[in-house]
Protein backbone atom coordinates (compact mmCIF):
# COMPACT_ATOMS: atom_id res chain seq x y z
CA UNK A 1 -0.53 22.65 -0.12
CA UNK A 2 2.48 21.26 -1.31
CA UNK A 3 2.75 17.82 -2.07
CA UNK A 4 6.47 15.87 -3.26
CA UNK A 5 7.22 12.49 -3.13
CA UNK A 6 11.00 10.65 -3.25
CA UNK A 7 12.22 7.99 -2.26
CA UNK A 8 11.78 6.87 1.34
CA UNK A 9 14.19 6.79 4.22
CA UNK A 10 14.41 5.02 7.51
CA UNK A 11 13.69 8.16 9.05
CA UNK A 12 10.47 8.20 7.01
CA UNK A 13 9.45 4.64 7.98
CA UNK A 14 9.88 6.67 11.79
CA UNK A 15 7.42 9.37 10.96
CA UNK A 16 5.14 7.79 9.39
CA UNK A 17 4.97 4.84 12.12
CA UNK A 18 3.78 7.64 14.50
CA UNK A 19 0.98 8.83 12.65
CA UNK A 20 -0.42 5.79 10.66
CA UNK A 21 -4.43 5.70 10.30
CA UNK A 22 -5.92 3.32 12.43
CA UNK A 23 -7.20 1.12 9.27
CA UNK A 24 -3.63 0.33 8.49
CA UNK A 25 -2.87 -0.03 12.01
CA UNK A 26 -5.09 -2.94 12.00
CA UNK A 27 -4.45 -4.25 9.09
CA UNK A 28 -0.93 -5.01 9.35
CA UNK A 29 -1.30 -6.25 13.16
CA UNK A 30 -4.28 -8.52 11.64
CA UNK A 31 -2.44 -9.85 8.57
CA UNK A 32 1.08 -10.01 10.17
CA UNK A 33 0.62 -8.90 14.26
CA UNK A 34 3.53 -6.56 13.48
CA UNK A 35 3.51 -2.79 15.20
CA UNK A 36 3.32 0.01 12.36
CA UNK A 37 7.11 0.47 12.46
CA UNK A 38 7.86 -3.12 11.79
CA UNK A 39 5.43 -3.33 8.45
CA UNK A 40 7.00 0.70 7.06
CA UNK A 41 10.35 -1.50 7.96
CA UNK A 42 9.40 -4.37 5.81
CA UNK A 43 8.41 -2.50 3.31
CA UNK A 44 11.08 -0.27 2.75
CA UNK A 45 13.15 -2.98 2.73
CA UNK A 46 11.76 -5.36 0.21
CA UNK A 47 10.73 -2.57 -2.31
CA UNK A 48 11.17 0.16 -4.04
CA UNK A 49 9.70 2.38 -1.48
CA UNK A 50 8.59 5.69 -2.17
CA UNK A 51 7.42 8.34 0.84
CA UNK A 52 4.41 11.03 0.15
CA UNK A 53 4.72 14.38 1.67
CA UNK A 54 2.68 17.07 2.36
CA UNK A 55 3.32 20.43 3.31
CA UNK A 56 7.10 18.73 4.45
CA UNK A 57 5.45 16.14 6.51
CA UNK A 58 5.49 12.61 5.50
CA UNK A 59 2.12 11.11 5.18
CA UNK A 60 2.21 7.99 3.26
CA UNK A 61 4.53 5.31 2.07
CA UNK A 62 4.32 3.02 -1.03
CA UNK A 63 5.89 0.34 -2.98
CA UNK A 64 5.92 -3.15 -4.91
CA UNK A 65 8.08 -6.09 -3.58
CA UNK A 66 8.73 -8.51 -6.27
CA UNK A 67 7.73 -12.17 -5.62
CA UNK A 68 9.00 -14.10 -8.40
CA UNK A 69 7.95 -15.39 -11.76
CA UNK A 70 6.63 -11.88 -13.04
CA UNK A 71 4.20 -11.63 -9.49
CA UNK A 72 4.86 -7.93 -7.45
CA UNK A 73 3.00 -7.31 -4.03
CA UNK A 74 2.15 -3.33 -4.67
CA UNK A 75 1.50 -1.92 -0.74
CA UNK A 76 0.94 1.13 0.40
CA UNK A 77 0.02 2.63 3.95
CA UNK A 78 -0.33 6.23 5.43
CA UNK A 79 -1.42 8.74 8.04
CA UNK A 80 -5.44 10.53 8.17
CA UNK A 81 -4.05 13.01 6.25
CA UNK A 82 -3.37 10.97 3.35
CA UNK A 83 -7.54 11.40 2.30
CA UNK A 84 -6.44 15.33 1.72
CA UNK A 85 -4.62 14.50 -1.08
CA UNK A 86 -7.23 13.10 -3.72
CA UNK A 87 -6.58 14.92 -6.38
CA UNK A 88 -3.10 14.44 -6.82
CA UNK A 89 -3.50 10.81 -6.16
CA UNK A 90 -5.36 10.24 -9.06
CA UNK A 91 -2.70 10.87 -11.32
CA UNK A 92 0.73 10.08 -10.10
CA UNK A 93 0.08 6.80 -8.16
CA UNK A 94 -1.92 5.49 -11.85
CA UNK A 95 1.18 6.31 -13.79
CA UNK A 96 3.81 4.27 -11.03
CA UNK A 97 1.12 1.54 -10.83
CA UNK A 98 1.16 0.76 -14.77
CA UNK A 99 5.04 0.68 -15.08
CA UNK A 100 4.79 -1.82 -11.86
CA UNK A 101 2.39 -3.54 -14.12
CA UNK A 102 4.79 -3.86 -16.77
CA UNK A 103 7.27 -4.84 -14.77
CA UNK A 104 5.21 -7.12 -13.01
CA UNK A 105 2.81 -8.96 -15.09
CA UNK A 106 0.69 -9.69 -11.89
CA UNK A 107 0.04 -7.64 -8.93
CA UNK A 108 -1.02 -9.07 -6.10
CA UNK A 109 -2.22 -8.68 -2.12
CA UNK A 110 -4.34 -8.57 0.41
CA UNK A 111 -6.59 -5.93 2.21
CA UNK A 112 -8.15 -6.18 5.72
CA UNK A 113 -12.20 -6.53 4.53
CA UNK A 114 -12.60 -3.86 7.49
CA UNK A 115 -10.64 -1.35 5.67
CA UNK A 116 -13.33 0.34 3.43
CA UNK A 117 -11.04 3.04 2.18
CA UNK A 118 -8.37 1.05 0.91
CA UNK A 119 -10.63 -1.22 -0.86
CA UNK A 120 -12.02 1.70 -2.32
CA UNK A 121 -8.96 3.03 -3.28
CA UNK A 122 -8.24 -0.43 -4.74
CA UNK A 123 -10.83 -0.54 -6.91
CA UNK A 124 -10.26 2.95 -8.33
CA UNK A 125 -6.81 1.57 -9.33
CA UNK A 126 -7.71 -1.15 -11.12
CA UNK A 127 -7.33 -3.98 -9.32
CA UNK A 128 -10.39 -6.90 -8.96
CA UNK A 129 -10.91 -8.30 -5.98
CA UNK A 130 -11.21 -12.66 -6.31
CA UNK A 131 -11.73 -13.75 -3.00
CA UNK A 132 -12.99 -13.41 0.41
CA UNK A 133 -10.99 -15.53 3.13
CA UNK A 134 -12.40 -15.53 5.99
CA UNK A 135 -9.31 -16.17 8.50
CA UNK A 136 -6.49 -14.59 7.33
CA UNK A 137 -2.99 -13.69 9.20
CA UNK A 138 -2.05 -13.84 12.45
CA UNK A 139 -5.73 -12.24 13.92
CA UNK A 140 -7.74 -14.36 12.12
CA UNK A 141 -9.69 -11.48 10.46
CA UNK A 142 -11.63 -11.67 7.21
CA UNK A 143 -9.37 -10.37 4.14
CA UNK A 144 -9.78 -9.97 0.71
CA UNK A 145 -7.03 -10.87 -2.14
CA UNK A 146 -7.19 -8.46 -4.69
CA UNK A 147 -5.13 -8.35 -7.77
CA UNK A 148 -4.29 -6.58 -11.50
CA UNK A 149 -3.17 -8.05 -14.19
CA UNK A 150 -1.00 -6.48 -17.50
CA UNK A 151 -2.90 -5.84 -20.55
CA UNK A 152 1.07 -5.73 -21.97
CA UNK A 153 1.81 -9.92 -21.49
């Protein structure tokens, strides 16, 4: 297995769109009611984006859009096969997420309450989560706003 990552392109955001995992899939239509394309779109547009591929084939995207005053939104949404890929993302994705820390005092964003392995994820990282809202976005589904905040302020 050979894993790379670089930065993404549109036709990334294309690829990736097709193969999504159904927990992201309903997380962005939940939060925003936008298709898979649409959020990859967003994102690689208002960040820094960065595609993950394996064996040649893209299987996830990340990034961190800034929101002002010191505050970045880190995302970050992929295919089934992202889960084969443990081990290497518990290194890289730690080191990117600590400069984005620095960068951006506070990071912060929300994750569909439904979506047990990105919370999980989550909390690996770092991040706490504060709050449960109950009717978030566009679908009206329970959310949780998580967030990480610089030990360098």
């Amino acid at each position: 297995m050979t894993v790379e990552y670089r930065n993404a392109t549109l036709e990334d955001v294309v690829a990736l769109s097709l193969t999504m995992r159904q927990g992201d899939i309903d997380e962005v239509a939940a939060s925003n009611g936008i298709s898979p394309y649409e959020a990859l779109l967003l994102g690689y547009e208002v960040s820094d984006a960065t595609s993950v591929f394996e064996d040649g084939k893209v299987v996830a995207m990340y990034g961190c859009a800034g929101a002002g005053d010191g505050i970045g939104s880190p995302w970050l949404l992929g295919s089934d096969r992202l889960a084969h890929l443990k081990k290497e993302l518990l290194t890289r994705p730690i080191k990117w997420l600590e400069e984005k820390n620095k960068e951006y005092p506070l990071l912060v964003n929300y994750v569909d309450a439904r979506n047990k392995v990105a919370i999980r994820w989550l909390r690996f990282l770092g991040f706490t989560f504060i709050r449960k809202i109950e009717k978030y976005g566009v679908g009206r589904k329970p959310f949780y706003e998580f967030v990480r905040i610089s030990s360098h302020v």
